[in-house]
C-alpha atoms as a PDB file:
ATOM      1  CA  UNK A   1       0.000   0.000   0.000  1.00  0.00           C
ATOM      2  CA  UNK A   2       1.308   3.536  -0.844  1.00  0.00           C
ATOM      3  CA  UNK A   3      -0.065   6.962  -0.268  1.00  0.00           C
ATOM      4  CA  UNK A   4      -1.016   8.532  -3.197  1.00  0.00           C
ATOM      5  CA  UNK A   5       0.757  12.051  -3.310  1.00  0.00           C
ATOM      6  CA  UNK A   6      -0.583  13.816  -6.850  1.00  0.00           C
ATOM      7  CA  UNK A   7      -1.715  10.961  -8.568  1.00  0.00           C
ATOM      8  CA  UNK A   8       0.507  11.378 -11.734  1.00  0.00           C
ATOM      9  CA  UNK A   9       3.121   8.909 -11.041  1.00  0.00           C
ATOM     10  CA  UNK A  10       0.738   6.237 -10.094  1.00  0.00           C
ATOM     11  CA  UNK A  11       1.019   4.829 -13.626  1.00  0.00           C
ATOM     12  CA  UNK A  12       4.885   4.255 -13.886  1.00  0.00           C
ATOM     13  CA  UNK A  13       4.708   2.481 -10.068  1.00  0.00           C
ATOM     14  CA  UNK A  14       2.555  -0.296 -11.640  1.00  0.00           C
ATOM     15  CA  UNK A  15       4.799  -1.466 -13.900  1.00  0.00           C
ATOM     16  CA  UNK A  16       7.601  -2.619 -11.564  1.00  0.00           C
ATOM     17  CA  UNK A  17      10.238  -0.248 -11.950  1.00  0.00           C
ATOM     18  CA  UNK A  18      11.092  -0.429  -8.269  1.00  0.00           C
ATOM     19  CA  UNK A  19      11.052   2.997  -7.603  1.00  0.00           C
ATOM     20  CA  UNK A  20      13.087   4.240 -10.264  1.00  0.00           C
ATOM     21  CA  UNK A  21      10.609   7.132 -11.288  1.00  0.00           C
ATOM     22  CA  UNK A  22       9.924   8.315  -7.814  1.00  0.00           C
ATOM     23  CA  UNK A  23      13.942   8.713  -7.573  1.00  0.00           C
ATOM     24  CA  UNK A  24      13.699  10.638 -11.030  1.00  0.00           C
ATOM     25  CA  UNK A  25      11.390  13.183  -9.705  1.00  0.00           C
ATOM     26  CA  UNK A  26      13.387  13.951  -6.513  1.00  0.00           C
ATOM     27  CA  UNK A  27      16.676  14.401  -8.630  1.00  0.00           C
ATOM     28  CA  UNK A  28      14.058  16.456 -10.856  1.00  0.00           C
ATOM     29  CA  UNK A  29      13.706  18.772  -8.069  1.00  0.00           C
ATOM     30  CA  UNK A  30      17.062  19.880  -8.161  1.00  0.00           C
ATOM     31  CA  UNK A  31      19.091  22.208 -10.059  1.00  0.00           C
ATOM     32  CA  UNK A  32      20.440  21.217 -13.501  1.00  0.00           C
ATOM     33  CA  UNK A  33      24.163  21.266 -11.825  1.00  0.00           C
ATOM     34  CA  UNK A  34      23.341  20.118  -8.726  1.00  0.00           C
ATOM     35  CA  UNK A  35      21.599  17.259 -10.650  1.00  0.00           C
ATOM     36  CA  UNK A  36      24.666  16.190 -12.423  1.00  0.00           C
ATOM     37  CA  UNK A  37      26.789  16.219  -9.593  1.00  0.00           C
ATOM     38  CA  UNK A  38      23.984  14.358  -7.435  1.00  0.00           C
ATOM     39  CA  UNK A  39      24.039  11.728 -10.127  1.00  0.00           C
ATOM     40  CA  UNK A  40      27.919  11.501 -10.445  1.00  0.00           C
ATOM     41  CA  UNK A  41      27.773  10.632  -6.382  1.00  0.00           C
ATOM     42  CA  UNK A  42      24.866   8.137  -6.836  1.00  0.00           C
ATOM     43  CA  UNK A  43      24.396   7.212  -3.253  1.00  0.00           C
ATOM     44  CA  UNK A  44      24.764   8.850  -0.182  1.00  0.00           C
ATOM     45  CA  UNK A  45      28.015  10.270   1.204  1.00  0.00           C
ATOM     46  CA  UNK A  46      27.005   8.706   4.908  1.00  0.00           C
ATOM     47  CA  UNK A  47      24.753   5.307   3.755  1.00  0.00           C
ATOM     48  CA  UNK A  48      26.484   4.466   1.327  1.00  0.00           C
ATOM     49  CA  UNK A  49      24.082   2.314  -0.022  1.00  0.00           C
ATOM     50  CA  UNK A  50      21.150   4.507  -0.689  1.00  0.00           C
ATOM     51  CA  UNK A  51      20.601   5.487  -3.544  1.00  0.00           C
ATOM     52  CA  UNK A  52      20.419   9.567  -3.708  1.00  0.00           C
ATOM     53  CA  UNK A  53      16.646  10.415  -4.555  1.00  0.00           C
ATOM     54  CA  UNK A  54      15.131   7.114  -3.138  1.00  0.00           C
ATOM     55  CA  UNK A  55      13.814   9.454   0.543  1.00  0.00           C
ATOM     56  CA  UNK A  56      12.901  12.752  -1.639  1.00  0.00           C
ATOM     57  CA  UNK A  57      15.041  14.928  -2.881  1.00  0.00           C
ATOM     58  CA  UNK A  58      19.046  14.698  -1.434  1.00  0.00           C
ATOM     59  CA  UNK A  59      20.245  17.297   0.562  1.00  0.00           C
ATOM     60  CA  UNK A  60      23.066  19.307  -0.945  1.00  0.00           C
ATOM     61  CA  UNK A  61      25.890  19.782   2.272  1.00  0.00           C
ATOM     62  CA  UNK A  62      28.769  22.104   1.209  1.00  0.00           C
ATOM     63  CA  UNK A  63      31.813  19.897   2.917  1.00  0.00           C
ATOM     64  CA  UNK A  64      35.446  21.811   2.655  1.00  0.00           C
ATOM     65  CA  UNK A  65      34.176  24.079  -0.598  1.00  0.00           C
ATOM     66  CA  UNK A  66      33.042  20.194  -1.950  1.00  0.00           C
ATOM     67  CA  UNK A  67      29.426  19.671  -3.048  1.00  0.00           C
ATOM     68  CA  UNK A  68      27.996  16.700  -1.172  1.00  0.00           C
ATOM     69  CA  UNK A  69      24.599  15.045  -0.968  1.00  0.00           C
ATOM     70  CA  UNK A  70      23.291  13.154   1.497  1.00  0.00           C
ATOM     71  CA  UNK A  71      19.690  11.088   1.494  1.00  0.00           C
ATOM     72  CA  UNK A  72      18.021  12.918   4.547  1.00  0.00           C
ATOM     73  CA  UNK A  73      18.548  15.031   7.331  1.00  0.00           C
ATOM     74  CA  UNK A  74      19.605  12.625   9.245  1.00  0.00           C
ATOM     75  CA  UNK A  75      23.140  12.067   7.808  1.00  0.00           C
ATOM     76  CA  UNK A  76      23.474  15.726   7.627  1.00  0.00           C
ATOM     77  CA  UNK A  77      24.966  16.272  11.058  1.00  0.00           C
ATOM     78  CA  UNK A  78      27.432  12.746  10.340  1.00  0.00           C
ATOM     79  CA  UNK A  79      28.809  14.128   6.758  1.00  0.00           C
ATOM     80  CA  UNK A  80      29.560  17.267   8.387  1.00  0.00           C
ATOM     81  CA  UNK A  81      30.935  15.509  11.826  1.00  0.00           C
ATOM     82  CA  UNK A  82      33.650  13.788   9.931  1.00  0.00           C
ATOM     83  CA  UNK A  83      34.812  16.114   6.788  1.00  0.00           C
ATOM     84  CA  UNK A  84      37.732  14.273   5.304  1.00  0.00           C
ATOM     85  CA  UNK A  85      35.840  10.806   5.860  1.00  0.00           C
ATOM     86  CA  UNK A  86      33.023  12.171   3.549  1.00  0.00           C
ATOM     87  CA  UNK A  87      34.726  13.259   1.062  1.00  0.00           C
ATOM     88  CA  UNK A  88      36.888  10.182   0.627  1.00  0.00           C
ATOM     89  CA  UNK A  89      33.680   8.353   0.573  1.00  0.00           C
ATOM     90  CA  UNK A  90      32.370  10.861  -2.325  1.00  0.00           C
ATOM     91  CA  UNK A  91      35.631  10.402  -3.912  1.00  0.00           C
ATOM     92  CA  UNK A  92      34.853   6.837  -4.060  1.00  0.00           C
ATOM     93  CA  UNK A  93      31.317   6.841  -5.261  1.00  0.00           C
ATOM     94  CA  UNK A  94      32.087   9.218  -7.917  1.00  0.00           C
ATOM     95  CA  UNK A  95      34.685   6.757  -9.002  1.00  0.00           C
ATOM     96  CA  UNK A  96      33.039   3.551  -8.675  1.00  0.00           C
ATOM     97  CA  UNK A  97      30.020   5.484 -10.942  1.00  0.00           C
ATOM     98  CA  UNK A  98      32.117   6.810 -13.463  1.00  0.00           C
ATOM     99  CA  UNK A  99      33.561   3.388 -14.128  1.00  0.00           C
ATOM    100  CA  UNK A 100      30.428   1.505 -14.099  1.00  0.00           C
ATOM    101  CA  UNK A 101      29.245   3.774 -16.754  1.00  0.00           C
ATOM    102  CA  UNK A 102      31.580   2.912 -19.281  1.00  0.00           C
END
């Protein structure tokens, strides 16, 4: 069971994409740039293993002059806790991404 928020995304639930279009509309939400970077990092810079967009839109977190997104407020306050740890971790997910694209 789901909540129905505005009823035009309904249709592309239904046909099993696991929520792949609900993560498209919170990347949708932000900038174009932000967007690309967001989608360079894939997951988030705390859990690594969620996917950035799959709890609403990610959080942008300005780490050392680095853009860095989190998945919620909740890893906010760790990303900015431990600095250099984040952005190794970005580091890696932008790497691991780029090569899986190829």
């Amino acid at each position: 069971t789901h909540v129905e928020s505005d009823g035009d995304d309904d249709a592309d639930r239904e046909h099993g994409d696991d929520g792949e279009s609900d993560v498209k509309i919170a990347m949708g939400k932000l900038s174009p740039d932000d967007r690309r970077e967001a989608e360079a990092q894939k997951f988030c810079a705390v859990m690594n293993t969620s996917l950035l967009g799959s709890m609403g839109a990610p959080l942008k977190l300005d780490v050392q002059g680095q853009p860095v997104f989190v998945c919620c407020a909740g890893c906010k306050s760790k990303a900015l806790k431990n600095p250099d740890e984040t952005l190794a971790t970005v580091a890696k997910l932008k790497a691991e991404n780029s090569i899986s694209k190829e």
